[in-house]
Protein backbone atom coordinates (compact mmCIF):
# COMPACT_ATOMS: atom_id res chain seq x y z
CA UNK A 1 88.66 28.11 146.71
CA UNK A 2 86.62 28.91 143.80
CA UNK A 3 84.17 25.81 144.55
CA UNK A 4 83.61 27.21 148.17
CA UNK A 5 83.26 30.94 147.13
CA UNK A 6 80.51 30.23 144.22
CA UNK A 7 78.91 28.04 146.86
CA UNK A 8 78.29 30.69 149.13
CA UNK A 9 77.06 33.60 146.58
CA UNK A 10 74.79 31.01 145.39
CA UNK A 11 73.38 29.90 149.41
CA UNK A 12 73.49 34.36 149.50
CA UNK A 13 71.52 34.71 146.24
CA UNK A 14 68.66 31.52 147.12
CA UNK A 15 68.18 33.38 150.41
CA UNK A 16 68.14 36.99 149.03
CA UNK A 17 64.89 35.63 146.29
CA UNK A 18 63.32 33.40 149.62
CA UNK A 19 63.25 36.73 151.32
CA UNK A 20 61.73 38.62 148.19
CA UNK A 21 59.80 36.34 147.51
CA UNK A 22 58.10 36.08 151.30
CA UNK A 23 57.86 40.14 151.18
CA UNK A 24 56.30 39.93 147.75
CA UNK A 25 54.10 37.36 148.57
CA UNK A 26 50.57 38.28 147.14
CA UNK A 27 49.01 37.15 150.05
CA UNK A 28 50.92 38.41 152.62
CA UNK A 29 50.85 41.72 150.70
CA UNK A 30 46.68 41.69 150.39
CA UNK A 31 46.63 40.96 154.02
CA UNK A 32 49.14 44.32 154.81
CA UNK A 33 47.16 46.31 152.38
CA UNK A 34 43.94 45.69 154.32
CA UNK A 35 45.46 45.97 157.58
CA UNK A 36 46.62 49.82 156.51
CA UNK A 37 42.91 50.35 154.49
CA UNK A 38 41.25 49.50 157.78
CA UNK A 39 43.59 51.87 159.94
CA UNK A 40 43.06 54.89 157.85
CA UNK A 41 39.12 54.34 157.65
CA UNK A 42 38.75 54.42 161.29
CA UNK A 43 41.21 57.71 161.42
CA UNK A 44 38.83 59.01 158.83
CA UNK A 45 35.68 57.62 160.48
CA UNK A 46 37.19 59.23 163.51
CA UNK A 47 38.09 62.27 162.23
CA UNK A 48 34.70 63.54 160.45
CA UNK A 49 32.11 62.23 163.60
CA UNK A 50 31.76 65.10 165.34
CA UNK A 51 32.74 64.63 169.11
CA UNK A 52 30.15 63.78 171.53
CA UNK A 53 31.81 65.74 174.27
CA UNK A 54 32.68 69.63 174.17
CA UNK A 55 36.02 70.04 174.02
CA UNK A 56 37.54 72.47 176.35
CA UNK A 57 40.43 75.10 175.02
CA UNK A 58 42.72 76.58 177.54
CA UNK A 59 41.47 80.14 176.39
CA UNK A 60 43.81 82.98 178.15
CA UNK A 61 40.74 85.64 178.33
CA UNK A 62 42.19 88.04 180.64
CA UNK A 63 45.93 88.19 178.70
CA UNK A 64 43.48 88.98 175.80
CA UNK A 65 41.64 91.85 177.56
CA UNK A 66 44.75 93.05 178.79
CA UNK A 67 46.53 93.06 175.14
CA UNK A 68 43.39 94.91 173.78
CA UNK A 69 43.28 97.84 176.68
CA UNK A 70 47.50 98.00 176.08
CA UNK A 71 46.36 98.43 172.18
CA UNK A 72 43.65 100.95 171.74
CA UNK A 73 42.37 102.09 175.30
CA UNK A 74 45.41 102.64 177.65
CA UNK A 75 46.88 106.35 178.10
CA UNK A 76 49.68 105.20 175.66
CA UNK A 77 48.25 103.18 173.74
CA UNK A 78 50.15 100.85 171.30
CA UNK A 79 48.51 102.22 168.12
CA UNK A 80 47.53 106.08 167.50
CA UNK A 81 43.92 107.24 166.84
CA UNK A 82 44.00 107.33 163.35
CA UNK A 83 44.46 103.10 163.17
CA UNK A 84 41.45 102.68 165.72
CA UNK A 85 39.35 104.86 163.58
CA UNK A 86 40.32 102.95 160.69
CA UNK A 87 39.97 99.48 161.89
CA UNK A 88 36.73 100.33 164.06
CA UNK A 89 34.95 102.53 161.90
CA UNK A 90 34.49 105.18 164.18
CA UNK A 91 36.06 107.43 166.51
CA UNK A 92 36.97 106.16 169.93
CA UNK A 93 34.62 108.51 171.75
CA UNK A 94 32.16 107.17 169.93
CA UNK A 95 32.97 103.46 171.19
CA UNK A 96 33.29 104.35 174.45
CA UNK A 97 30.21 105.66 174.69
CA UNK A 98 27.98 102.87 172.84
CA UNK A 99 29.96 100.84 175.40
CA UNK A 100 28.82 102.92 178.15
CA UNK A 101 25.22 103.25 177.20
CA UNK A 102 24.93 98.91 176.86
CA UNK A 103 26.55 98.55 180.01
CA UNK A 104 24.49 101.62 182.01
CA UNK A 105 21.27 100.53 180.46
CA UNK A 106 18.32 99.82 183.15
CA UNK A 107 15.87 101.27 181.27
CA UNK A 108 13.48 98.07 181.36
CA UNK A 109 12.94 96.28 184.30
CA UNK A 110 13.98 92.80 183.59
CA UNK A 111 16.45 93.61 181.35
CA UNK A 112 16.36 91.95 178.19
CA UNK A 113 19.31 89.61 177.33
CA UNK A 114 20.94 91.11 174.95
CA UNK A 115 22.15 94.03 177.61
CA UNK A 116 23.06 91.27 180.31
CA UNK A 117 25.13 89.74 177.75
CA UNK A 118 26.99 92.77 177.56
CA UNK A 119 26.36 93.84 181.65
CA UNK A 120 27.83 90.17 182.77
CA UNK A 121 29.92 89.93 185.43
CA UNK A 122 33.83 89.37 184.61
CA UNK A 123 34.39 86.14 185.46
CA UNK A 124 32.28 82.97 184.55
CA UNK A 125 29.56 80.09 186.92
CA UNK A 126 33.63 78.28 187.31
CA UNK A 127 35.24 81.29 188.58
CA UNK A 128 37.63 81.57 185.45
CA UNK A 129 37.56 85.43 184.07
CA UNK A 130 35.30 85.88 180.89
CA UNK A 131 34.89 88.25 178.28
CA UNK A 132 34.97 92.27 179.38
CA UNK A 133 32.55 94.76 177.01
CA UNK A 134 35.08 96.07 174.94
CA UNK A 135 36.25 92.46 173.87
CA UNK A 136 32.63 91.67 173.04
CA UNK A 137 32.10 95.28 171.17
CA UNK A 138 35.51 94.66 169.28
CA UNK A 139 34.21 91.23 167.84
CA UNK A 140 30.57 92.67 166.61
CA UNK A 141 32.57 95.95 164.85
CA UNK A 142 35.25 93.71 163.68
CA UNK A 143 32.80 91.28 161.89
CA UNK A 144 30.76 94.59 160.44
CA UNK A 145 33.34 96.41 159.67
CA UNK A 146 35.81 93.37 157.63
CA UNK A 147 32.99 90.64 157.34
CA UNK A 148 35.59 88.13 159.26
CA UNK A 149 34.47 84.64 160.32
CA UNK A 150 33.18 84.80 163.60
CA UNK A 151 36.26 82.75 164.67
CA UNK A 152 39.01 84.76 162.41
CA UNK A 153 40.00 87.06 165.65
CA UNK A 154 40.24 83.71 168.06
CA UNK A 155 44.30 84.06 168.02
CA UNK A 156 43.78 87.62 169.39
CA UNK A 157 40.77 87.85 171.29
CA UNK A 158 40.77 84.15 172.43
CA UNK A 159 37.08 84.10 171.41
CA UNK A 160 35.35 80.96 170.28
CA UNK A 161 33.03 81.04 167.13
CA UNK A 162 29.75 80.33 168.89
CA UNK A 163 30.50 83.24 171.88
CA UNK A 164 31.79 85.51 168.77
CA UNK A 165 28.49 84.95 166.62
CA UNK A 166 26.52 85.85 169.93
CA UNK A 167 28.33 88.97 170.05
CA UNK A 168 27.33 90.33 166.81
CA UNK A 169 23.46 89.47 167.18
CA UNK A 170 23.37 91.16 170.68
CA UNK A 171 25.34 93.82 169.72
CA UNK A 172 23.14 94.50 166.94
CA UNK A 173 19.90 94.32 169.30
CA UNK A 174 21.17 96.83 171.40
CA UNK A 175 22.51 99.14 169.11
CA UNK A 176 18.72 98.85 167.73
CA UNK A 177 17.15 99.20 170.47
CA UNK A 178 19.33 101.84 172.08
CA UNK A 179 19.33 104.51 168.42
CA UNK A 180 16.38 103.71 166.23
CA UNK A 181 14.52 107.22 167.60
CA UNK A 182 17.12 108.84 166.89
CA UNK A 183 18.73 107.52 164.04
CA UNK A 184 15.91 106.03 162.12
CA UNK A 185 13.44 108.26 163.26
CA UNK A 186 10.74 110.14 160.15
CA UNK A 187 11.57 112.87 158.82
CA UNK A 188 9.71 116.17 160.07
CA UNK A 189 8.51 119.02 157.69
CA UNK A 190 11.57 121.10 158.26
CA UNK A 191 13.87 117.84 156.86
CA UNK A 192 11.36 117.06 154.08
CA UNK A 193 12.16 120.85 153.12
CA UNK A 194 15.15 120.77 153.17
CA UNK A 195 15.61 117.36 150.99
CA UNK A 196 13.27 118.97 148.51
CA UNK A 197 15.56 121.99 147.93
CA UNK A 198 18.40 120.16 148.13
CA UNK A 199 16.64 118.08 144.73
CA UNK A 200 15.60 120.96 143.31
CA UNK A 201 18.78 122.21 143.53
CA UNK A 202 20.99 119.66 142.21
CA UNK A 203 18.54 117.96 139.76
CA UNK A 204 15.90 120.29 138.76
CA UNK A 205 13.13 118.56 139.99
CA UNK A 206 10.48 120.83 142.37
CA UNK A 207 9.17 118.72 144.95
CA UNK A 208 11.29 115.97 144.91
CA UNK A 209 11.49 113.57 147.86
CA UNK A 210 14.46 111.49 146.85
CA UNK A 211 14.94 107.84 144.53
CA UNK A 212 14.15 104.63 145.35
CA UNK A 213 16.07 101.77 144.19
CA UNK A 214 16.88 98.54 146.00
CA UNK A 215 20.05 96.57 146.62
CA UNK A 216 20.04 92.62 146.38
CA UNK A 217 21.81 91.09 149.65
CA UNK A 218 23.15 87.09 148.82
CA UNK A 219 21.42 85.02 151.60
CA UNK A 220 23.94 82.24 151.95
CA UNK A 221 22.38 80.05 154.83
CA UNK A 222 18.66 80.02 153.08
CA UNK A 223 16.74 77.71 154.40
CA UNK A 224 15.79 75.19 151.26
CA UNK A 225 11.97 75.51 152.23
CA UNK A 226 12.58 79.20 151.35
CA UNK A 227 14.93 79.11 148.55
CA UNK A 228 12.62 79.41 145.71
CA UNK A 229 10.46 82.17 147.44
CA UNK A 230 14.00 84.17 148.17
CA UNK A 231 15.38 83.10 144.89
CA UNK A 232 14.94 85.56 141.26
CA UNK A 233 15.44 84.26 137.95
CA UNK A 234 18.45 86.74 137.09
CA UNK A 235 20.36 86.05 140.69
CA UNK A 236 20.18 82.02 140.61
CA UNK A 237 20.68 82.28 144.28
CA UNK A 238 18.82 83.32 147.07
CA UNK A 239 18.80 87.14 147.92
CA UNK A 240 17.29 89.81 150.26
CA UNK A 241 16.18 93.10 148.81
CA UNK A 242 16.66 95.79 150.33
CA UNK A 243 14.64 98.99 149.68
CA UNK A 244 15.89 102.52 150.00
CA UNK A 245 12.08 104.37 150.35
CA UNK A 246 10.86 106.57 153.29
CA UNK A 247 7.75 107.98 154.14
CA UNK A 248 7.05 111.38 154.81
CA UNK A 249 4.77 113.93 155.65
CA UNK A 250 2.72 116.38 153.25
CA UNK A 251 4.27 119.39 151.86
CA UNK A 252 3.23 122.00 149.53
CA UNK A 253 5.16 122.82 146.04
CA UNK A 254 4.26 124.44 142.84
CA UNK A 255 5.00 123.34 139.57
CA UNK A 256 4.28 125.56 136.23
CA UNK A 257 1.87 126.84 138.68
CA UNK A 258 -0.45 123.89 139.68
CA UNK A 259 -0.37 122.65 143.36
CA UNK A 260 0.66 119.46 144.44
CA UNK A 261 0.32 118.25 148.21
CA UNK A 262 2.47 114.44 148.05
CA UNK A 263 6.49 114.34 147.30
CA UNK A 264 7.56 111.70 144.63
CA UNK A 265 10.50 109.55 144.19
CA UNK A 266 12.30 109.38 140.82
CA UNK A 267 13.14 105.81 139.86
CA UNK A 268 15.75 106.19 137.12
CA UNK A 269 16.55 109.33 136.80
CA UNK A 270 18.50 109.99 140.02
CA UNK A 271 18.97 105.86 140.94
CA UNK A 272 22.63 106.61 141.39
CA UNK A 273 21.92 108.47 144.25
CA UNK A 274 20.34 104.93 145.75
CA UNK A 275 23.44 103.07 144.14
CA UNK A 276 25.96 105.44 146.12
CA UNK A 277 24.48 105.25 149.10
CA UNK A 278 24.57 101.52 148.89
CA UNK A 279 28.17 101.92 147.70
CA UNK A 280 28.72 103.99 150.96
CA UNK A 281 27.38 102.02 152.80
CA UNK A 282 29.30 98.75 151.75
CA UNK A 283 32.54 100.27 152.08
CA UNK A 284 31.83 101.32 155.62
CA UNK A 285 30.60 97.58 156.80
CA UNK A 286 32.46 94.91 154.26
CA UNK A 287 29.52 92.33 156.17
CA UNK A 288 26.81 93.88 153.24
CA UNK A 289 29.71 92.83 150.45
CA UNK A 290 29.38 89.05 151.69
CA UNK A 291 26.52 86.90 151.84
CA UNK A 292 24.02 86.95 154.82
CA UNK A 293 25.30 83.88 156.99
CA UNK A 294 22.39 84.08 159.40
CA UNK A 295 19.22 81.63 159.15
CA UNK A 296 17.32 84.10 160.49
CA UNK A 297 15.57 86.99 158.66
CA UNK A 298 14.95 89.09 161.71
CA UNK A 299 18.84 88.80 162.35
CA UNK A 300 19.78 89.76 158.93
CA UNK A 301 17.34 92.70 159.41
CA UNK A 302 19.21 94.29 162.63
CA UNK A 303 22.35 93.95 161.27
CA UNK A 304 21.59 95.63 158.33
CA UNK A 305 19.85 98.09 161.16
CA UNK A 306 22.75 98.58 163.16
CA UNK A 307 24.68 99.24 160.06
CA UNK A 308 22.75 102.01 159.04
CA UNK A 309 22.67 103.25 162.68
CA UNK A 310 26.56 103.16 163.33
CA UNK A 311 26.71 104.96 159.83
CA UNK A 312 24.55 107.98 160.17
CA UNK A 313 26.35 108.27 163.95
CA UNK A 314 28.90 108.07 162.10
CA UNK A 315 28.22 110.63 159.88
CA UNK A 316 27.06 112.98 162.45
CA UNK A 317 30.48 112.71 164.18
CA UNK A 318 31.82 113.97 161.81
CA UNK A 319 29.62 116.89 161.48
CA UNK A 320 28.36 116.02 158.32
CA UNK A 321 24.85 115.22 159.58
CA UNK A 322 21.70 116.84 157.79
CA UNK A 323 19.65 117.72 160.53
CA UNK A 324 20.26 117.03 164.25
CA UNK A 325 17.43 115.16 166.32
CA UNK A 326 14.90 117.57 167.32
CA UNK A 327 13.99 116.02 171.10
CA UNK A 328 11.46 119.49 171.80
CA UNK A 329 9.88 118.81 169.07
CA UNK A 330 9.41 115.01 169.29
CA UNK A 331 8.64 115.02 173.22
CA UNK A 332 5.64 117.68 172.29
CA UNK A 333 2.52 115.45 172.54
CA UNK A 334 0.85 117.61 170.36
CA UNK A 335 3.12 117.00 167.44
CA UNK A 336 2.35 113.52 167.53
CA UNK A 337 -1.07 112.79 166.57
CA UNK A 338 -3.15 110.48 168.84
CA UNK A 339 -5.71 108.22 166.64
CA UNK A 340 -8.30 105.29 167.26
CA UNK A 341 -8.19 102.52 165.26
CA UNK A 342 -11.08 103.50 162.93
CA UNK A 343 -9.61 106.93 162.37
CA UNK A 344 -5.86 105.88 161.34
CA UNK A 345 -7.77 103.14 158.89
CA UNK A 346 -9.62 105.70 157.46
CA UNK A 347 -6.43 107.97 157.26
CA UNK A 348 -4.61 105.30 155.47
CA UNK A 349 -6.95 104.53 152.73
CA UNK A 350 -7.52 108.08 151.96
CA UNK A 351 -3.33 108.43 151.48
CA UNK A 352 -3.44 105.36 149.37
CA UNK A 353 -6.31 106.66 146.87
CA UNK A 354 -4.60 109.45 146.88
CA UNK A 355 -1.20 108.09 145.87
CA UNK A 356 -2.93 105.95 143.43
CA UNK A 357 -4.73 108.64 141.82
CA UNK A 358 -4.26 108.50 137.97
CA UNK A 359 -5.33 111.82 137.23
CA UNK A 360 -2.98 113.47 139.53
CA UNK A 361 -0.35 111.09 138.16
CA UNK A 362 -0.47 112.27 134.98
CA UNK A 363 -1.28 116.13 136.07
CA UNK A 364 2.15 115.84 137.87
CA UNK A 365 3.78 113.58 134.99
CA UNK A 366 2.96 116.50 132.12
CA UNK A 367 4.31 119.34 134.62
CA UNK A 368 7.09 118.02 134.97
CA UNK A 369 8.16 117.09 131.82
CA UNK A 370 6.82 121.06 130.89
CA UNK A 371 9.50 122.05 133.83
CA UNK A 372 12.33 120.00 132.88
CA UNK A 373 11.72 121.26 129.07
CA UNK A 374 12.13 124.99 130.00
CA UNK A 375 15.15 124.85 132.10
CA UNK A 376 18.00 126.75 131.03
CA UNK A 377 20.37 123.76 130.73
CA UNK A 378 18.15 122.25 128.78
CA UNK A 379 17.84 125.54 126.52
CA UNK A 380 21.33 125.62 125.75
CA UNK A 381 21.63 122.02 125.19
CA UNK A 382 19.07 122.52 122.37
């Protein structure tokens, strides 16, 4: 019995090694290895080459544009006022109507298309419903306003990244296009008067136009050609600049009782004025926190347009606007000045010698260090 038993743990142990010995074989085990190496390369392979055909989602666009009118824009909608103003920057009047005004607009016979992107029919060349206006409007303010990837609102508006990123450059083209008279428009004498007492007022400076400053944007998607010539030493990256400067027309102050016909801007002495503004500004649209993502200057520059638009509409709203937009006065062909060529060059090199002027520099340099010595502040300070 004991013969026959260590007999067979012995044939159980000599087959056990075999068997180890065939699994451990280093051959056999190179050979697996490289099978498995040559799998997960082509996975990898397959994975990173980017597919030759478009892939197709099953997007649900109308269960989207009903979700968003059952939202914000029903009679009951699901969230009050006070979370659309705060997630859309605006009031949703105010919306409505930039919605209204893209989708009415005929003014130009073709229309350009940046207005039929927004004046499209609902559904699509297949027949399968497409994007409404206020899902194309709530991408462009959504990117301003939170400086989301243009695919971060895909699980709610069931927008792709490429249709997304074509909302936010049309929408900024027509928000351009449809406000700059009003919105960016010069100042006329009776603004320029006001700003000037307004300065006077809070800084002590007589004939004060404003500061000028300037705010560095990142410009992420630089091309490299450009890099260098978009690039300062103290950045280390490319950047925009941004100036805060307007032009404006002639006004008459005194100062310790010499006459001056041209406004100034201060550069240091009121810059925070510039830098709040800025601030402002950035808090209203998180997109001028982040780097610019376009390649395109002449993109970056409308949607830094449209964000100064949408704020000063904004602004006046709210009923915090300086002046309102004087249309009388504008639409009067005699307040705007018809010129030939030769008499606007002329025009501009006599306002440039006259900027330039070092003796009126300094004339209005020593007066207003005379003023700023004198003030009763400054009196009791001493």
């Amino acid at each position: 019995m004991s013969n026959s038993s260590s007999s067979d743990d012995f044939k159980f142990l000599n087959s056990t090694v075999m068997q180890m010995n065939t699994l451990f074989n280093p051959k056999i085990a190179s050979a697996i290895f490289d099978v498995c190496n040559e799998d997960e390369a082509d996975d990898v392979e397959s994975s990173s080459r980017v597919p030759r055909n478009r892939r197709v989602l099953s997007r649900d666009h109308a269960g989207a544009a009903v979700r968003l009118w059952n939202d914000y824009f029903s009679d009951a909608p699901t969230f009050p006022t006070d979370y659309f103003r705060r997630r859309f920057r605006m009031r949703k009047h105010m919306f409505l109507r930039i919605c209204q005004d893209m989708h009415n607009f005929s003014a130009i016979e073709p229309i350009p298309k940046h207005f039929l992107f927004f004046q499209k029919s609902e559904t699509d060349c297949t027949g399968r419903v497409g994007f409404n206006i206020f899902q194309k409007c709530t991408s462009a303010i959504r990117q301003l306003a939170y400086a989301s990837n243009a695919d971060q609102l895909d699980e709610y508006l069931h927008m792709g990244r490429a249709t997304s990123t074509e909302c936010l450059h049309n929408f900024c083209k027509c928000v351009y296009y449809l406000y700059n008279t009003e919105y960016l428009r010069r100042p006329t004498t009776q603004d320029v008067q006001r700003l000037v007492s307004k300065h006077e007022e809070i800084h002590g400076f007589p004939g004060m136009l404003g500061s000028i400053d300037c705010m560095h944007w990142g410009w992420r998607n630089c091309p490299v050609a450009w890099q260098r010539q978009y690039t300062r030493s103290d950045k280390g990256h490319p950047t925009i600049m941004l100036e805060d400067v307007t032009s404006a027309p002639e006004l008459q102050y005194t100062i310790n009782n010499e006459e001056f016909t041209k406004g100034y801007y201060l550069a240091d002495a009121a810059r925070k004025d510039v830098e709040r503004a800025f601030g402002v500004l950035q808090g209203r649209w998180a997109i001028l926190k982040q780097d610019a993502r376009p390649h395109s200057v002449n993109k970056i520059k409308r949607m830094m347009y449209a964000c100064v638009i949408l704020y000063n509409m904004i602004v006046q709203d709210n009923g915090n606007a300086i002046s309102d937009l004087e249309e009388d006065y504008l639409s009067d062909p005699t307040n705007m000045p018809r010129r030939t060529w030769d008499e606007r060059v002329a025009t501009q090199m006599r306002v440039v010698g006259e900027i330039r002027d070092r003796r009126t520099h300094h004339r209005l340099r020593n007066a207003l260090v005379d003023h700023v010595w004198h003030l009763p502040e400054n009196y009791r300070q001493r």
